[in-house]
C-alpha atoms as a PDB file:
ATOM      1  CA  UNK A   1       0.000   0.000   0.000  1.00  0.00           C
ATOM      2  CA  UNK A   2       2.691   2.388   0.920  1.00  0.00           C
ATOM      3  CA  UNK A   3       4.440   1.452  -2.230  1.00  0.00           C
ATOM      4  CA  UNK A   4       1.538   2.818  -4.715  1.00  0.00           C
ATOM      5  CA  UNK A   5       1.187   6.199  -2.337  1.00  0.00           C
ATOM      6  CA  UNK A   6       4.747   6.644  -3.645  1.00  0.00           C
ATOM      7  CA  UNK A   7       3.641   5.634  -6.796  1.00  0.00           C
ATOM      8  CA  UNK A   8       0.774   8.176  -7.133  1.00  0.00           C
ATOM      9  CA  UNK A   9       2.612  11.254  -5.706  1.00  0.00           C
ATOM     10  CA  UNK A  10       5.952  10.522  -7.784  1.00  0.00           C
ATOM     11  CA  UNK A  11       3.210  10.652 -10.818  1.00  0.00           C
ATOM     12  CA  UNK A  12       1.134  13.462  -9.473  1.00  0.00           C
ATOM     13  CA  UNK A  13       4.574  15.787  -8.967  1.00  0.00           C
ATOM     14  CA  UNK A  14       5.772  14.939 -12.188  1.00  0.00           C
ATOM     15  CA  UNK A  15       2.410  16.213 -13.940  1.00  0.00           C
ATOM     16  CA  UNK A  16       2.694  19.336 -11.583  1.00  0.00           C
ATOM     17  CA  UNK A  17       6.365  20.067 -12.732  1.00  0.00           C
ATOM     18  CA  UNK A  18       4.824  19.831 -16.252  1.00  0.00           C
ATOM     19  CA  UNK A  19       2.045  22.205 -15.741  1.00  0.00           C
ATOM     20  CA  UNK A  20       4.371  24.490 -14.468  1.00  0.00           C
ATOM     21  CA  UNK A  21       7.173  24.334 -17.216  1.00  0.00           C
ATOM     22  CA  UNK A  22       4.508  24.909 -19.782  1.00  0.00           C
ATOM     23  CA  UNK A  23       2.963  27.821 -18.057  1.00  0.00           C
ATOM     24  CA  UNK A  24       6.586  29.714 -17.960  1.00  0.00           C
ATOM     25  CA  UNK A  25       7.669  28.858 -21.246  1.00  0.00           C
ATOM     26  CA  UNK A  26       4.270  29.456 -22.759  1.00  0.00           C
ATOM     27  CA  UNK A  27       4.018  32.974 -20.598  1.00  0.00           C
ATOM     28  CA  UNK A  28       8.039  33.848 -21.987  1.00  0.00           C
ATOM     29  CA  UNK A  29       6.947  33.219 -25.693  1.00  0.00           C
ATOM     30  CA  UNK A  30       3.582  35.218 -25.558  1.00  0.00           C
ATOM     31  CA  UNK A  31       5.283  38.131 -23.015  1.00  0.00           C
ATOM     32  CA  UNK A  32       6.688  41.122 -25.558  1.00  0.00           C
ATOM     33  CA  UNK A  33       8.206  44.239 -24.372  1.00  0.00           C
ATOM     34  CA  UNK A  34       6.476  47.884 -25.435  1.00  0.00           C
ATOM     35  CA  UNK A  35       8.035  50.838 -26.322  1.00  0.00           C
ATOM     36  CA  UNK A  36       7.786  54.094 -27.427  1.00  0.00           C
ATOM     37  CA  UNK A  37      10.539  55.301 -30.391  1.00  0.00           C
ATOM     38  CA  UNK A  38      13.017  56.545 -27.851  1.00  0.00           C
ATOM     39  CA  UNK A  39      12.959  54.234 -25.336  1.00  0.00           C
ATOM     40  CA  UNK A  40      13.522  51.821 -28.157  1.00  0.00           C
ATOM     41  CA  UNK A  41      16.634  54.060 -29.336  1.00  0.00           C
ATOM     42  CA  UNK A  42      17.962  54.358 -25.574  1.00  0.00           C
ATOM     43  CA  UNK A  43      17.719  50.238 -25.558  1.00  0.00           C
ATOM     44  CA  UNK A  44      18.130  48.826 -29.298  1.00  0.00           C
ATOM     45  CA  UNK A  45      21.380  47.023 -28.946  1.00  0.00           C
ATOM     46  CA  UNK A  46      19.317  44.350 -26.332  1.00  0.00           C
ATOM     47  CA  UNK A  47      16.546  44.078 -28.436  1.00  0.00           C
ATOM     48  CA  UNK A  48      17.810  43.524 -31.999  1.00  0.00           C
ATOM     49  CA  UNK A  49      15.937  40.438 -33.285  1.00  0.00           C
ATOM     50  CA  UNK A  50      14.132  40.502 -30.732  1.00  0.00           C
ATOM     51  CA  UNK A  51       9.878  40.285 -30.961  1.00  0.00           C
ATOM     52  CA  UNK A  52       8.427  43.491 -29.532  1.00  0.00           C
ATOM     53  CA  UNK A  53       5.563  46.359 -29.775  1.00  0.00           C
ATOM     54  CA  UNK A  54       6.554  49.984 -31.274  1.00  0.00           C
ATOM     55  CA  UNK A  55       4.353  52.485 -30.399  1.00  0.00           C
ATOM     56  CA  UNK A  56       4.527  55.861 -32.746  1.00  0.00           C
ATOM     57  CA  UNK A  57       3.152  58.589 -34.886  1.00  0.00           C
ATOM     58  CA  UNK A  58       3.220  58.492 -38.955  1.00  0.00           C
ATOM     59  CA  UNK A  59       5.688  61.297 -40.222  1.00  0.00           C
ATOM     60  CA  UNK A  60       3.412  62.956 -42.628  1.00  0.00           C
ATOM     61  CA  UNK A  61       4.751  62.136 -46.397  1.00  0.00           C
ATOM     62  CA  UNK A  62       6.933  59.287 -45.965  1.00  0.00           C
ATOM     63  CA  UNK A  63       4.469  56.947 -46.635  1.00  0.00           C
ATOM     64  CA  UNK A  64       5.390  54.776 -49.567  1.00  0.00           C
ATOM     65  CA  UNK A  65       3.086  51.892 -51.029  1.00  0.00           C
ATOM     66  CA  UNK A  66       3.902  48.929 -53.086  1.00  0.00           C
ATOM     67  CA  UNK A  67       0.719  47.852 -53.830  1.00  0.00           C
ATOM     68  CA  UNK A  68       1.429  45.032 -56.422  1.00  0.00           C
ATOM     69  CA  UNK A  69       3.522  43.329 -53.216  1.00  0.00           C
ATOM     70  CA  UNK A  70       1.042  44.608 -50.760  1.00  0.00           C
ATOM     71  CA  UNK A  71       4.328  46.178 -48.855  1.00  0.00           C
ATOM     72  CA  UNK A  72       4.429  49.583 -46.973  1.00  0.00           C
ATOM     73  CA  UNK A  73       7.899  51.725 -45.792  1.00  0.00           C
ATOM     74  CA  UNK A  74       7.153  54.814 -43.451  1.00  0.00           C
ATOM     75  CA  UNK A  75       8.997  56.493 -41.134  1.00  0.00           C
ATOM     76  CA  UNK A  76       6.983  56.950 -37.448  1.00  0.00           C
ATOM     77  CA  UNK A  77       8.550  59.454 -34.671  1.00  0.00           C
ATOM     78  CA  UNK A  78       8.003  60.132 -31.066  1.00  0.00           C
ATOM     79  CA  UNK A  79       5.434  63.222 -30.153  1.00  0.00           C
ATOM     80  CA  UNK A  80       7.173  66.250 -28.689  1.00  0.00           C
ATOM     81  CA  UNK A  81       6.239  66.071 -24.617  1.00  0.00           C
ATOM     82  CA  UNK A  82       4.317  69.115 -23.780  1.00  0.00           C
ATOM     83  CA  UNK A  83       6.769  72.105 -23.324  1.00  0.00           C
ATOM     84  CA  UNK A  84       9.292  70.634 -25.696  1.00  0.00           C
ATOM     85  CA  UNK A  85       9.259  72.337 -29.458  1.00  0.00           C
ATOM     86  CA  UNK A  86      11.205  69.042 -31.104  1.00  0.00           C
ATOM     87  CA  UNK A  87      10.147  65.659 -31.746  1.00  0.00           C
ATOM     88  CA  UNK A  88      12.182  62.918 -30.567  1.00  0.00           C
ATOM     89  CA  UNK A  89      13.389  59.869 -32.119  1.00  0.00           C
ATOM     90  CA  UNK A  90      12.960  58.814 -35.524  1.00  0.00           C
ATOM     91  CA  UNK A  91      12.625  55.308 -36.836  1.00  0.00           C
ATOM     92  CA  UNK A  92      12.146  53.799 -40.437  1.00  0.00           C
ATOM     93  CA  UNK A  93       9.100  50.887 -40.495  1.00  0.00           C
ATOM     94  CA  UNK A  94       8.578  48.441 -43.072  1.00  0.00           C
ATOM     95  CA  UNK A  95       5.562  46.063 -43.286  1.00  0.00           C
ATOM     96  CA  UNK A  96       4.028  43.628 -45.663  1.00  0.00           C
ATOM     97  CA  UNK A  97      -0.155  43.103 -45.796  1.00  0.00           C
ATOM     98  CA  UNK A  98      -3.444  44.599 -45.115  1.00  0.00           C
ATOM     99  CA  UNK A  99      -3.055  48.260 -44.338  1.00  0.00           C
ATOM    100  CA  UNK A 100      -6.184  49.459 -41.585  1.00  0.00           C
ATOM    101  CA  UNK A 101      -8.418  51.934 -43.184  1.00  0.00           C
ATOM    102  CA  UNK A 102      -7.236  54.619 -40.212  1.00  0.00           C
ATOM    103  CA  UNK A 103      -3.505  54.773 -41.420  1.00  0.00           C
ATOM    104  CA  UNK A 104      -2.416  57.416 -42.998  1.00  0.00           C
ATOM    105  CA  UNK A 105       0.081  60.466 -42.398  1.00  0.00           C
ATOM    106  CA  UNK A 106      -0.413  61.455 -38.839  1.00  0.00           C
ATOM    107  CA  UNK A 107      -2.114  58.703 -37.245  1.00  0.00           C
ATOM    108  CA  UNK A 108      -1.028  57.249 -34.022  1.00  0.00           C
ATOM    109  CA  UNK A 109       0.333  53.598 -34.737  1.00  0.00           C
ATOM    110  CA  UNK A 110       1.323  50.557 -32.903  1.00  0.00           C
ATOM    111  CA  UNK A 111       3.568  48.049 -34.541  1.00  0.00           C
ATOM    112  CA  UNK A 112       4.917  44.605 -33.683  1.00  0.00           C
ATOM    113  CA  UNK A 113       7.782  42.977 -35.125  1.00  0.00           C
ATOM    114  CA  UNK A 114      11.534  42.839 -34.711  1.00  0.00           C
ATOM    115  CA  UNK A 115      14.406  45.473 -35.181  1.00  0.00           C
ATOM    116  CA  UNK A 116      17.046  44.669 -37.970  1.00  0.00           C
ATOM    117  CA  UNK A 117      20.298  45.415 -37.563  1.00  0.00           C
ATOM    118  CA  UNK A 118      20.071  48.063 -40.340  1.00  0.00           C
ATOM    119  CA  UNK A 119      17.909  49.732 -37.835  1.00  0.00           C
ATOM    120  CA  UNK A 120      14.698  49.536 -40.021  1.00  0.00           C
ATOM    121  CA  UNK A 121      11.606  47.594 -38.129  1.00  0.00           C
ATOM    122  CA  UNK A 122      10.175  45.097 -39.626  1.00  0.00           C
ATOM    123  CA  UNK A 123       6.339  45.206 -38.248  1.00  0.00           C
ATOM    124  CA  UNK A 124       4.357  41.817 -38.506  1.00  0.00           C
ATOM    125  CA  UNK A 125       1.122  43.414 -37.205  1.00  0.00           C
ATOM    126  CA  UNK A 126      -0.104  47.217 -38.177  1.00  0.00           C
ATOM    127  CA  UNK A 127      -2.736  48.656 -35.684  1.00  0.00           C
ATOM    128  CA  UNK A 128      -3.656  52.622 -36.284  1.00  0.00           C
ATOM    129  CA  UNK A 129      -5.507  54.365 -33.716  1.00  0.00           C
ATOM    130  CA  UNK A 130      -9.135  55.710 -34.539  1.00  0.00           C
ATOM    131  CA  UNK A 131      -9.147  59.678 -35.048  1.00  0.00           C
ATOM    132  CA  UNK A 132     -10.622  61.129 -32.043  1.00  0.00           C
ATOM    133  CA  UNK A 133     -13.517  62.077 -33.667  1.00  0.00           C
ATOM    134  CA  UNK A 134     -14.977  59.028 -32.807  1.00  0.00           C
ATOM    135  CA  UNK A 135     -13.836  59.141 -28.999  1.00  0.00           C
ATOM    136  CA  UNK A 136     -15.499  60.273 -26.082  1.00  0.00           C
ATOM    137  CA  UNK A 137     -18.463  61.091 -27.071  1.00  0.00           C
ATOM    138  CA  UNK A 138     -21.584  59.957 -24.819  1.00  0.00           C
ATOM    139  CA  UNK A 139     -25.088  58.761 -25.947  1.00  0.00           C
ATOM    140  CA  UNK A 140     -26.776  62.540 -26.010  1.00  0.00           C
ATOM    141  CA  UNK A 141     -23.646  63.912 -27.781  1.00  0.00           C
ATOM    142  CA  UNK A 142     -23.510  61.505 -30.622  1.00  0.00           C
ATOM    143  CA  UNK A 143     -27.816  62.095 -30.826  1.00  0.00           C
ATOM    144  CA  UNK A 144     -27.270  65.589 -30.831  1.00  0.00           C
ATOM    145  CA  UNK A 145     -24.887  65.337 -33.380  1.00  0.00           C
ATOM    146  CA  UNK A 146     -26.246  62.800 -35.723  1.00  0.00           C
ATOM    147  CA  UNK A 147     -30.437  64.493 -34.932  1.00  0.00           C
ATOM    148  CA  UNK A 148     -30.162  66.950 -37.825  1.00  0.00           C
ATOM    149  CA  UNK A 149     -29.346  63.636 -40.382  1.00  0.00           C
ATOM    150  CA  UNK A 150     -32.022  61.195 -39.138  1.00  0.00           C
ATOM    151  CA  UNK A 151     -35.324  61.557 -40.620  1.00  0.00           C
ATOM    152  CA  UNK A 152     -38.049  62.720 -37.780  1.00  0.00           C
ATOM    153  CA  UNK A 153     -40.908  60.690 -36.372  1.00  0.00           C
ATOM    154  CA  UNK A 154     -43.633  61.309 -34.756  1.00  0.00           C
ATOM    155  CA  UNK A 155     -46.201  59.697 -32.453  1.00  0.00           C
ATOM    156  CA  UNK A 156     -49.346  58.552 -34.036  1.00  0.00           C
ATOM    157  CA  UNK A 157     -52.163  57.807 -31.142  1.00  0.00           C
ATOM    158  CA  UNK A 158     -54.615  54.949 -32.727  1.00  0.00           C
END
C-alpha cells in the first residue's frame, strides 16, 4: 500500500512540474516588451531580433506603397512632450499586408515585429488608432450630433 502512495505522488509531482514548465515557457513566448521610439533608441542594442511592440506617430509624407507586393515603408517618430518644441526619435518601419483603413500620415500607430540590424523595423502586425472624432463622445452627444441627419418621427395615437 505504501508502495503505490509513492507511486501516485511521484506521478502526481511529475504532472505538476509539467504544468508548471509549460505555463513559464508558454508565458516567456507570448510576453513582448512595449516601447515608445526613444525608449527603443535608448535600448536597441538588447533588443535587436528581438519580438516586440513599437508604439509611434506616422511622419506625414513618408508613406510609400507597393501595392502590387502589398508592402508599406514609413517612417513613425516620437510626439514632442508638452513644453518641448522638437520631436524625438525617428525610426524607419517596413511592413508587408493589409493596411487598416485609419492609417495614414499622422495617425497614431502601434507596430509589432523585430528590429534589424540596419535599424529599419520590420512590423508583422499594423494597428492605427481611430481619429478622435470618434472618442469620447456619450449617448446625447452623438444624438445631438447625428439628430439633424435622421429623418423625424412622430407619435401617431390609434
Amino acid at each position: 500500500m505504501k508502495q503505490r502512495k509513492v507511486k501516485f505522488a511521484a506521478g502526481f509531482a511529475v504532472i505538476v512540474v509539467s504544468l508548471f514548465y509549460l505555463v513559464v515557457t508558454g508565458f516567456q513566448e507570448t510576453a513582448m516588451y512595449y516601447f515608445t521610439v526613444t525608449e527603443l533608441e535608448a535600448r536597441e542594442t538588447e533588443f535587436v531580433g528581438k519580438r516586440i511592440k513599437l508604439a509611434g506617430r506616422v511622419i506625414p509624407n513618408t508613406i510609400t506603397r507597393d501595392d502590387r507586393e502589398m508592402s508599406l515603408k514609413f517612417d513613425i517618430w516620437e510626439p514632442p512632450a508638452e513644453g518641448v518644441e522638437t520631436p524625438q526619435g525617428r525610426r524607419t518601419i517596413s511592413y508587408k499586408g493589409i493596411v487598416p483603413d485609419t492609417f495614414k500620415d499622422g495617425a497614431d500607430v502601434v507596430l509589432e515585429g523585430v528590429t534589424r540590424r540596419n535599424g529599419v523595423f520590420k512590423a508583422e502586425t499594423l494597428l492605427a488608432k481611430c481619429p478622435s472624432k470618434y472618442e469620447g463622445k456619450s449617448y446625447e452627444e452623438m444624438k445631438e450630433v447625428h439628430s439633424d441627419d435622421a429623418p423625424t418621427t412622430k407619435a401617431v395615437a390609434y
